[in-house]
Protein backbone atom coordinates (compact mmCIF):
# COMPACT_ATOMS: atom_id res chain seq x y z
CA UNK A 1 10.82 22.39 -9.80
CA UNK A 2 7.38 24.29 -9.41
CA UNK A 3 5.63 21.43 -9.70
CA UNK A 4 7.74 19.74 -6.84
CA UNK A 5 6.94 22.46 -4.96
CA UNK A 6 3.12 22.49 -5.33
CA UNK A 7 3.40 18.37 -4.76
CA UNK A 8 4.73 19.14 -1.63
CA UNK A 9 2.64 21.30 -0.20
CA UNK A 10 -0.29 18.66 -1.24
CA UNK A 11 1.32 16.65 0.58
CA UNK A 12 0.19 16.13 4.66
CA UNK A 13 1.96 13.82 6.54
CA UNK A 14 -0.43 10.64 8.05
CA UNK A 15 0.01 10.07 11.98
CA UNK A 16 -1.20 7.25 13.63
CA UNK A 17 -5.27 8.49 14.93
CA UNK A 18 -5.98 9.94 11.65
CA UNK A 19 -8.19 8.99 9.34
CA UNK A 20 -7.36 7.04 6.26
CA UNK A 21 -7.59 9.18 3.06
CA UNK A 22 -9.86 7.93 0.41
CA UNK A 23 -8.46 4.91 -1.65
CA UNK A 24 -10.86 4.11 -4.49
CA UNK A 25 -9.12 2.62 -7.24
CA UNK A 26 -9.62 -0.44 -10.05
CA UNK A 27 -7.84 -3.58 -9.22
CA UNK A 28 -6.08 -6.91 -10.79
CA UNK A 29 -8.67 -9.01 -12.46
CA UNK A 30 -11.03 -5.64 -13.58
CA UNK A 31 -11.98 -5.22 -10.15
CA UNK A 32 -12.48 -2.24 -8.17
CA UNK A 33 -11.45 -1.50 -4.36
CA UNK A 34 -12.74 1.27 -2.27
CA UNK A 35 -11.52 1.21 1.38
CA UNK A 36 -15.25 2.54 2.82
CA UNK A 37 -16.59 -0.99 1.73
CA UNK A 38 -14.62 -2.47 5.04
CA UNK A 39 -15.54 0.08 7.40
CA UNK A 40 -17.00 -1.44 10.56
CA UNK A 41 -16.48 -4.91 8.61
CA UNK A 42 -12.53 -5.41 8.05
CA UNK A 43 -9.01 -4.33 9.27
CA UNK A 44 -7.34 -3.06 6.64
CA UNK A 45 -3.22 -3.35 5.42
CA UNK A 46 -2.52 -0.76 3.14
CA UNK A 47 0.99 -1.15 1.25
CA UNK A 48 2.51 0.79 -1.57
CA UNK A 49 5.38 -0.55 -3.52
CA UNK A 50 7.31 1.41 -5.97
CA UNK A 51 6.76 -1.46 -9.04
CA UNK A 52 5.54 -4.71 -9.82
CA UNK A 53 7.52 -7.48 -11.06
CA UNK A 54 10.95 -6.18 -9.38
CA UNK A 55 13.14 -7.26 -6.85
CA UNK A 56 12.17 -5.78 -3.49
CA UNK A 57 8.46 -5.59 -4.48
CA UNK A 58 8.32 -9.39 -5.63
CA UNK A 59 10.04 -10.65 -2.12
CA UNK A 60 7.49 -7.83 -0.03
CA UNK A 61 4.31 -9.18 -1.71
CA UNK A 62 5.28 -13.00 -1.87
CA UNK A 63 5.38 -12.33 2.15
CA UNK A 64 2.11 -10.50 2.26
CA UNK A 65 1.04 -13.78 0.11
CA UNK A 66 2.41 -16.60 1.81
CA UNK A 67 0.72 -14.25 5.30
CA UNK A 68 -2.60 -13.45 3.95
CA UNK A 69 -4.15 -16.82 5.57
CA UNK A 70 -2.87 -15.46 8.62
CA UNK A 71 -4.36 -12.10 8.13
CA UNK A 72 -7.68 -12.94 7.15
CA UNK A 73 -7.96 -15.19 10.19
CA UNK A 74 -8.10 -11.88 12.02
CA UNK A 75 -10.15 -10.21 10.19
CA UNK A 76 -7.55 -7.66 8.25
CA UNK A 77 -7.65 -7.24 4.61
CA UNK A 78 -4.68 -6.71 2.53
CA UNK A 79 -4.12 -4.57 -0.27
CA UNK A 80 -1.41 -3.96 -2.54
CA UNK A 81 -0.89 -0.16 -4.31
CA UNK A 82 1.68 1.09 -6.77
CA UNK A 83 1.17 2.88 -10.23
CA UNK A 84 1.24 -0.02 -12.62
CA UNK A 85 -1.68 -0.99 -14.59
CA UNK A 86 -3.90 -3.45 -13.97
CA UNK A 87 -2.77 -4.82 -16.95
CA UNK A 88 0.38 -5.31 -15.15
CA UNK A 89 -1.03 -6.57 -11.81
CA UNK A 90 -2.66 -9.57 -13.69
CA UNK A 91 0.65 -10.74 -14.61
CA UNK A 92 2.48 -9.54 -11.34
CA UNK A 93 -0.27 -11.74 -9.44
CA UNK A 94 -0.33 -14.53 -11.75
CA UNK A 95 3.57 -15.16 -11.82
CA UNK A 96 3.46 -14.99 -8.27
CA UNK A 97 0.55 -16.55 -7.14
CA UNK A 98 -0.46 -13.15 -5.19
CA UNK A 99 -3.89 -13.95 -3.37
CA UNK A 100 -5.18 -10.58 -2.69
CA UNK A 101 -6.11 -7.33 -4.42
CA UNK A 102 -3.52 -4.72 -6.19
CA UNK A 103 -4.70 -1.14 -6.50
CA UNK A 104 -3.80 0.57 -9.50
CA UNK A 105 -3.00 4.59 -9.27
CA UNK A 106 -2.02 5.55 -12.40
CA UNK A 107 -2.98 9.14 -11.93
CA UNK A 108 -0.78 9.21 -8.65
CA UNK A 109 -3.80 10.81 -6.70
CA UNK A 110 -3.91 8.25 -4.21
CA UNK A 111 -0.18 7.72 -3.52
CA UNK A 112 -0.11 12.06 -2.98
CA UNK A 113 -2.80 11.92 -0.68
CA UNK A 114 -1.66 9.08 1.39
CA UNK A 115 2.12 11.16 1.05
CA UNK A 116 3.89 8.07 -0.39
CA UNK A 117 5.00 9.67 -3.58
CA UNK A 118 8.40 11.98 -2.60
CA UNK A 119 11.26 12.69 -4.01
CA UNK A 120 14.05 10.25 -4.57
CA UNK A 121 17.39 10.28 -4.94
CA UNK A 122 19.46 7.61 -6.89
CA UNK A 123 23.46 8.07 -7.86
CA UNK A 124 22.61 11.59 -7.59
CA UNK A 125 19.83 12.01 -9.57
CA UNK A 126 16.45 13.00 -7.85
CA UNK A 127 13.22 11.69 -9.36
CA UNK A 128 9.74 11.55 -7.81
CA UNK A 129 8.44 8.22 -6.82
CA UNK A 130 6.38 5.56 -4.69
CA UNK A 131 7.86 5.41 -0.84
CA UNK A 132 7.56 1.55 0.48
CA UNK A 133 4.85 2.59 3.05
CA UNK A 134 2.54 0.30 4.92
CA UNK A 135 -0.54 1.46 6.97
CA UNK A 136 -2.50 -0.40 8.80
CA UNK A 137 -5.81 0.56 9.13
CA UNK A 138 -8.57 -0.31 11.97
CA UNK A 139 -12.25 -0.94 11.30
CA UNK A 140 -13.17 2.33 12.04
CA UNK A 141 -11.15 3.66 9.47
CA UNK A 142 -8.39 5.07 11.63
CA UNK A 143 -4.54 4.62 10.86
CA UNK A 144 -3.36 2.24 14.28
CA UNK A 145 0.05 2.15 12.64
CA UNK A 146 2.61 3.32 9.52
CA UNK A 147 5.78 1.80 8.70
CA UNK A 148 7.68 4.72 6.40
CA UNK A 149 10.86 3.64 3.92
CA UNK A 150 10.08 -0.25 4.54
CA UNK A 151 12.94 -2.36 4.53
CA UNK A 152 11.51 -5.91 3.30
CA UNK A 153 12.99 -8.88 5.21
CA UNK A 154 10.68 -9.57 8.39
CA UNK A 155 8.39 -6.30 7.61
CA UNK A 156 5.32 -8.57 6.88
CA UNK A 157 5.43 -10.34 10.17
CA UNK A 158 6.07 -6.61 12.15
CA UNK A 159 2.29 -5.76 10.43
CA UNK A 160 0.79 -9.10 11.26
CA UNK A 161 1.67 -8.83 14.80
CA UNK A 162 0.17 -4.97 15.15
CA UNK A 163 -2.79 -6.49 13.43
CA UNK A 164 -3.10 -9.48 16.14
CA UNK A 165 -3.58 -6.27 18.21
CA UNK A 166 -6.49 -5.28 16.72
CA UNK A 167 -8.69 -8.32 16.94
């Protein structure tokens, strides 16, 4: 419990105006993404998912996928984070046919400092996990929107619409 305490108070809640926190983290394919490379260059869509290869996170990325045409046309980059391996984002992307990159956080760092891992609660146990969180982020570096506790079904095209904003 002490260290749910302590997590917490890590923990700062992102409002639309602030700056992104740092995401630097290796990627599908033995890549590596760090969110400063797009400054001035590239919107960005930041999305966490709880885990690859399940039901609600297949259906949410296959939408991001079957999108990301539409989102590079205006110049927004999408990126996929949950704490799988990137072992297991080679085979989540190849199964699927994903077309963009899948940050790997392992350590957790990332999804604490963007305040997407929280306490959950299933058939009355409580656990600590990945939120379904989406920011997007403007070329400045500046959060223009957050979607908390995603539900899936039409979520993609909600983002790609505040992106059309942007361009």
């Amino acid at each position: 419990m002490g260290n749910t305490v302590a997590l917490e108070q890590q923990i700062q809640e992102l409002q639309i105006g602030d700056n992104a926190p740092e995401l630097n983290l290796p990627t599908d394919g033995s890549g590596f993404i760090d969110l400063d490379d797009y400054k001035g260059k590239k919107n960005v869509v930041v999305y966490f998912y709880p885990k690859d290869d399940t039901p609600g996170c297949t259906i949410e990325a296959q939408d991001f996928r079957d999108h990301n045409a539409d989102f590079a046309h205006i110049d927004t980059l999408v990126i996929g984070v949950s704490k799988d391996s990137c072992k297991s984002h080679d085979k989540f992307k190849e199964k699927y046919g994903l077309n963009f990159h899948l940050g790997s956080d392992e350590t957790g760092d990332t999804c604490i400092a963007w305040g997407t891992w929280v306490e959950k609660s299933m058939y009355g146990k409580k656990y600590m996990g990945i939120s379904r969180d989406t920011f997007l982020i403007d070329k400045t570096g500046k959060i223009t929107a957050l979607w908390r506790k995603v539900k899936v079904d039409g979520h993609v095209n909600e983002v790609l619409e505040a992106a059309k904003k942007l361009s």
